[in-house]
N, C-alpha and C. Protein backbone atom coordinates (compact mmCIF):
# COMPACT_ATOMS: atom_id res chain seq x y z
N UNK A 1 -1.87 79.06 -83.16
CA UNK A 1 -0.65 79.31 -82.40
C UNK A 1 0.49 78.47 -82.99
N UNK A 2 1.48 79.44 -82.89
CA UNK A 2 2.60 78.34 -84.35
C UNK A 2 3.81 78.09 -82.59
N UNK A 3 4.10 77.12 -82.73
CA UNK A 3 5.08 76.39 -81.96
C UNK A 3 5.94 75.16 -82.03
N UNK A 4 6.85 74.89 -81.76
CA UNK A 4 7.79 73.62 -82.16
C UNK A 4 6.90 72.60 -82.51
N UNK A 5 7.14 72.01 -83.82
CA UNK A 5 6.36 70.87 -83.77
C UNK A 5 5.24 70.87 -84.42
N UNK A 6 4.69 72.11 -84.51
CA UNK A 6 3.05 71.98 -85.25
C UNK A 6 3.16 72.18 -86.83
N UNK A 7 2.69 71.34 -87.34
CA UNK A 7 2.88 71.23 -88.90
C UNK A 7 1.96 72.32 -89.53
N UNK A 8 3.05 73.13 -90.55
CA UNK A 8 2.11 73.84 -91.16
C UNK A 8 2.17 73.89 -92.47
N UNK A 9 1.00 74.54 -93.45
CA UNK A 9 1.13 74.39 -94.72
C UNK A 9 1.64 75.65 -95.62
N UNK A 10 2.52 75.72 -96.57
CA UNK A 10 2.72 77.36 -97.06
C UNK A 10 2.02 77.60 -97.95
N UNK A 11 1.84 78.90 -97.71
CA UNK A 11 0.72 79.73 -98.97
C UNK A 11 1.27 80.73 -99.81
N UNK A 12 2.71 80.58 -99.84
CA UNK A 12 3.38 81.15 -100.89
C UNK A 12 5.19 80.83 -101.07
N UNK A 13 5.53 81.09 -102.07
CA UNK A 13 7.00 80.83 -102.41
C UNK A 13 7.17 79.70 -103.13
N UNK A 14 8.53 79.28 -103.07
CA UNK A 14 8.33 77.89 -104.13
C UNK A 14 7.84 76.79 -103.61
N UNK A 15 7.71 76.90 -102.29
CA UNK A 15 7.19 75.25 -101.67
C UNK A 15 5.99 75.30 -101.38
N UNK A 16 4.76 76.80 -101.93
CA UNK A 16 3.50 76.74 -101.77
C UNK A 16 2.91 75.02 -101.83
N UNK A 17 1.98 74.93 -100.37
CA UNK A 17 0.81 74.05 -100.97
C UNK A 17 1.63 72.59 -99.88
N UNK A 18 2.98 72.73 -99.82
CA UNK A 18 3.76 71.76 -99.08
C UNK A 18 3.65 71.99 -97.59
N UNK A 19 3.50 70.94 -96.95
CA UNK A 19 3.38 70.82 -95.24
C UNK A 19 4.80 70.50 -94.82
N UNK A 20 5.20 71.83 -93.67
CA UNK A 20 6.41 71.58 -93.39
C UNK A 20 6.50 71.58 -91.45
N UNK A 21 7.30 71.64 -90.67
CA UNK A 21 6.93 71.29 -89.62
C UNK A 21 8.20 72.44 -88.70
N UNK A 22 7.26 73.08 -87.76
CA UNK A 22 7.99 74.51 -87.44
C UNK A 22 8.87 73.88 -86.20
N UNK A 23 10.12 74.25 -86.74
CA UNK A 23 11.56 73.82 -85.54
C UNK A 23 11.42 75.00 -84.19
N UNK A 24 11.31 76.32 -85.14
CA UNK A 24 11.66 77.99 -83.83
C UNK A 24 11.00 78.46 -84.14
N UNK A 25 10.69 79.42 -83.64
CA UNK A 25 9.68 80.53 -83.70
C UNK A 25 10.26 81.67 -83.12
N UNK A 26 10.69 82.52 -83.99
CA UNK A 26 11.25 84.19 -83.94
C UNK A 26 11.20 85.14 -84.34
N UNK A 27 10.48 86.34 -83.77
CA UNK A 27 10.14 87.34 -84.25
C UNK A 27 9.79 87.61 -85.28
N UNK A 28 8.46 87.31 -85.15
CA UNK A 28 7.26 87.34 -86.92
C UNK A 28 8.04 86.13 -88.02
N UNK A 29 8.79 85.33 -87.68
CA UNK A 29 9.48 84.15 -88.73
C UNK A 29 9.01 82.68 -87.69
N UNK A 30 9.12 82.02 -88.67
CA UNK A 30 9.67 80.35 -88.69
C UNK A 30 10.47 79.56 -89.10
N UNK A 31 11.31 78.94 -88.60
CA UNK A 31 12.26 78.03 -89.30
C UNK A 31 11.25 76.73 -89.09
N UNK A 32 11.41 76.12 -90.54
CA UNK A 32 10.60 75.04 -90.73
C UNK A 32 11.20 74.12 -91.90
N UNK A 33 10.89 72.69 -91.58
CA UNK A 33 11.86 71.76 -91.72
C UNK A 33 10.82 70.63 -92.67
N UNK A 34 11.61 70.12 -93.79
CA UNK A 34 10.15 68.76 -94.26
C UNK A 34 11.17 67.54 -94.18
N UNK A 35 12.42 67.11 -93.81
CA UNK A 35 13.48 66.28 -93.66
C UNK A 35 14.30 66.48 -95.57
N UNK A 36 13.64 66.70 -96.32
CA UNK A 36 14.17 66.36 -97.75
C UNK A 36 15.01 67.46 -97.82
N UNK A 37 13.88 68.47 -98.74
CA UNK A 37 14.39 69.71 -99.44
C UNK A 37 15.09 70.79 -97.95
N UNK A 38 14.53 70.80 -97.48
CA UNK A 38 15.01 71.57 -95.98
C UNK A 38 15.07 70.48 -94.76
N UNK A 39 16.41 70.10 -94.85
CA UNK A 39 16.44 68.75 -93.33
C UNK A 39 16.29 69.85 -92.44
N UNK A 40 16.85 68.89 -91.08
CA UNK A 40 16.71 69.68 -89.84
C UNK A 40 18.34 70.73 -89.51
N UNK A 41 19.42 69.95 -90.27
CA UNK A 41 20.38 71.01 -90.02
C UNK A 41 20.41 72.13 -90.71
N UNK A 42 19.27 72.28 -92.05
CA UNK A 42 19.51 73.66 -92.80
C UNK A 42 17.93 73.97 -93.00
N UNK A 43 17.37 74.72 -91.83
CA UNK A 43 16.23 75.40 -91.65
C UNK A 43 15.18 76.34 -92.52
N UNK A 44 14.22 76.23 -92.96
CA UNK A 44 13.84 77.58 -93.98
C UNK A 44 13.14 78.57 -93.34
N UNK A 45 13.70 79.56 -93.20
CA UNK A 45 12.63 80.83 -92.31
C UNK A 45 11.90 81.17 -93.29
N UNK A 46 10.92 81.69 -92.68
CA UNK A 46 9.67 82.13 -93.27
C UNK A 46 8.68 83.22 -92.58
N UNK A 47 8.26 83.87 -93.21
CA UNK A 47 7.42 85.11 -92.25
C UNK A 47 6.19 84.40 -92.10
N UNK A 48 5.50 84.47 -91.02
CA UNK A 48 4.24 83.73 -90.22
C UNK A 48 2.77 84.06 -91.00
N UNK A 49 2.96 85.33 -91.99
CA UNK A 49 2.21 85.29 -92.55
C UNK A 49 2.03 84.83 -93.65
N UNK A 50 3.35 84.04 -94.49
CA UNK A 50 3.27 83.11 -95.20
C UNK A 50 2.93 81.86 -95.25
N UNK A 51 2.25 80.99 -94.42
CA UNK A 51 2.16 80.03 -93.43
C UNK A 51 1.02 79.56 -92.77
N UNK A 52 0.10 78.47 -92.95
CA UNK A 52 -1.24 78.14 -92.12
C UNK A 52 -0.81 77.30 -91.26
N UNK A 53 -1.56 77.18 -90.28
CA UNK A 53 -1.32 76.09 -89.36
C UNK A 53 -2.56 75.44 -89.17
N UNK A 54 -2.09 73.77 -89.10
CA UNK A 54 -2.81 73.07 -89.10
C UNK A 54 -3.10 72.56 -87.40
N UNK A 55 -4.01 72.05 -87.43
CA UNK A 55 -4.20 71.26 -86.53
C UNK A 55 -3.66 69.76 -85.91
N UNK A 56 -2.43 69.24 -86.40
CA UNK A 56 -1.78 68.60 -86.23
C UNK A 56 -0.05 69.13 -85.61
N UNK A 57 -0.02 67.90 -84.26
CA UNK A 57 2.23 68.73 -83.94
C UNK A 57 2.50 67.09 -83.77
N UNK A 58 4.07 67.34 -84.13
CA UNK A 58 4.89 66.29 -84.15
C UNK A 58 5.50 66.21 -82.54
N UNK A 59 5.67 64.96 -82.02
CA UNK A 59 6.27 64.41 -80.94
C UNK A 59 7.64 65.10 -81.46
N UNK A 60 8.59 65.20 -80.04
CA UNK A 60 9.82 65.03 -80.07
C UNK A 60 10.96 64.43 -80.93
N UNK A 61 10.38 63.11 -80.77
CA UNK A 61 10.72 61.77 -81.55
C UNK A 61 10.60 62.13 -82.97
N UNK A 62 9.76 62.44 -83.65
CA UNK A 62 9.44 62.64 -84.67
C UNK A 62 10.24 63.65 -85.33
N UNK A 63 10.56 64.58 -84.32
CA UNK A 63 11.41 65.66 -85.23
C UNK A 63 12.95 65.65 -85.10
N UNK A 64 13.27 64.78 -84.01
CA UNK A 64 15.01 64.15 -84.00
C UNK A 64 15.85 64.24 -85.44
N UNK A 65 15.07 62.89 -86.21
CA UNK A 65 15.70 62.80 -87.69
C UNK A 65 14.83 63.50 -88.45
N UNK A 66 15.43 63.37 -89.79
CA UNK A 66 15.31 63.33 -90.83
C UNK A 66 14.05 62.48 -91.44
N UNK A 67 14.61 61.19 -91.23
CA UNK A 67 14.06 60.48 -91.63
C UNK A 67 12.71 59.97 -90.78
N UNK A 68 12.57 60.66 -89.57
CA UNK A 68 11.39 59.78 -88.88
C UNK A 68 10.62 61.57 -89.42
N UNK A 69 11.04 62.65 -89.40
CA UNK A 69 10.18 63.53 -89.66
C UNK A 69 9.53 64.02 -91.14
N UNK A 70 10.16 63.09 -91.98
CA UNK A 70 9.83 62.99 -93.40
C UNK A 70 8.60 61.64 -93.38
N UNK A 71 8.89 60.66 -92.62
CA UNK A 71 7.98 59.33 -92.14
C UNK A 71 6.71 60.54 -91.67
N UNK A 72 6.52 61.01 -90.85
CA UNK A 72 5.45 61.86 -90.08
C UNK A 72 4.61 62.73 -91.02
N UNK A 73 5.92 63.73 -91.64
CA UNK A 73 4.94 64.08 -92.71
C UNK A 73 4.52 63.98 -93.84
N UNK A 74 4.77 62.69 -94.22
CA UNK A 74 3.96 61.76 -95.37
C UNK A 74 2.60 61.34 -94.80
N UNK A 75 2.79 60.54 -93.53
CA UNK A 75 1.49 59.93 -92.87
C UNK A 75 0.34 61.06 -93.01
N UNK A 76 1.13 62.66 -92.07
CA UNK A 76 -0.33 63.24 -91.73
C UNK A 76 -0.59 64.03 -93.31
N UNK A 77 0.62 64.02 -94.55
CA UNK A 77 0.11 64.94 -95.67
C UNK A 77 -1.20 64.07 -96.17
N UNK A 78 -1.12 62.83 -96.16
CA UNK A 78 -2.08 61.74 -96.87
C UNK A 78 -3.25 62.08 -95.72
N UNK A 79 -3.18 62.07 -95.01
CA UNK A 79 -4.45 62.39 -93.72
C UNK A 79 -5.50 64.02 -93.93
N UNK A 80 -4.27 64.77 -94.39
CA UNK A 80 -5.05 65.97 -94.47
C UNK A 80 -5.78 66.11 -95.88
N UNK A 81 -5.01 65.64 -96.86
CA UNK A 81 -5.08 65.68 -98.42
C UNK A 81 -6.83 64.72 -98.83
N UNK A 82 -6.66 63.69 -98.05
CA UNK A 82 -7.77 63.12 -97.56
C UNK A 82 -8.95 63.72 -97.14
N UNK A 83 -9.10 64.32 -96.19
CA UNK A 83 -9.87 65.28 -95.48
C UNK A 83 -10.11 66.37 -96.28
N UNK A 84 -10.08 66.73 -97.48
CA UNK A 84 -10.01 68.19 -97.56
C UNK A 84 -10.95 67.88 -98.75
């Protein structure tokens, strides 16, 4: 289930393979955010079937900035990259 906050990974385009973290959710798309290449004021949509979802979501807090949501998804990319 893709919803604000839940980090997901892409499985195609140029940012294949990168964990990014879904802001909206609209009609078969996502706008999804990693603080760098796509901050939070300039969104990347994406069709849902381009897109896994992980088992990890970001607090509130976490997705405010930039910089605390680039902090978040460094921590959990090393967590999953780990695991796999």
């Amino acid at each position: 289930m893709l919803e604000r906050g839940r980090i997901v990974k892409s499985l195609a385009g140029r940012d294949k393979g990168y964990y990014l973290a879904v802001m909206q959710v609209e009609n078969g798309c996502v706008l999804l955010c990693d603080g760098k290449e796509r901050p939070i004021d300039r969104p990347k949509s994406k069709n849902t079937r381009h897109v896994e979802a992980t088992g990890f979501s970001l607090s509130e807090t976490e997705l405010a900035s930039d910089r605390a949501l680039r902090k978040a998804l460094r921590r959990l990319s090393s967590e999953l990259n780990v695991n796999t």
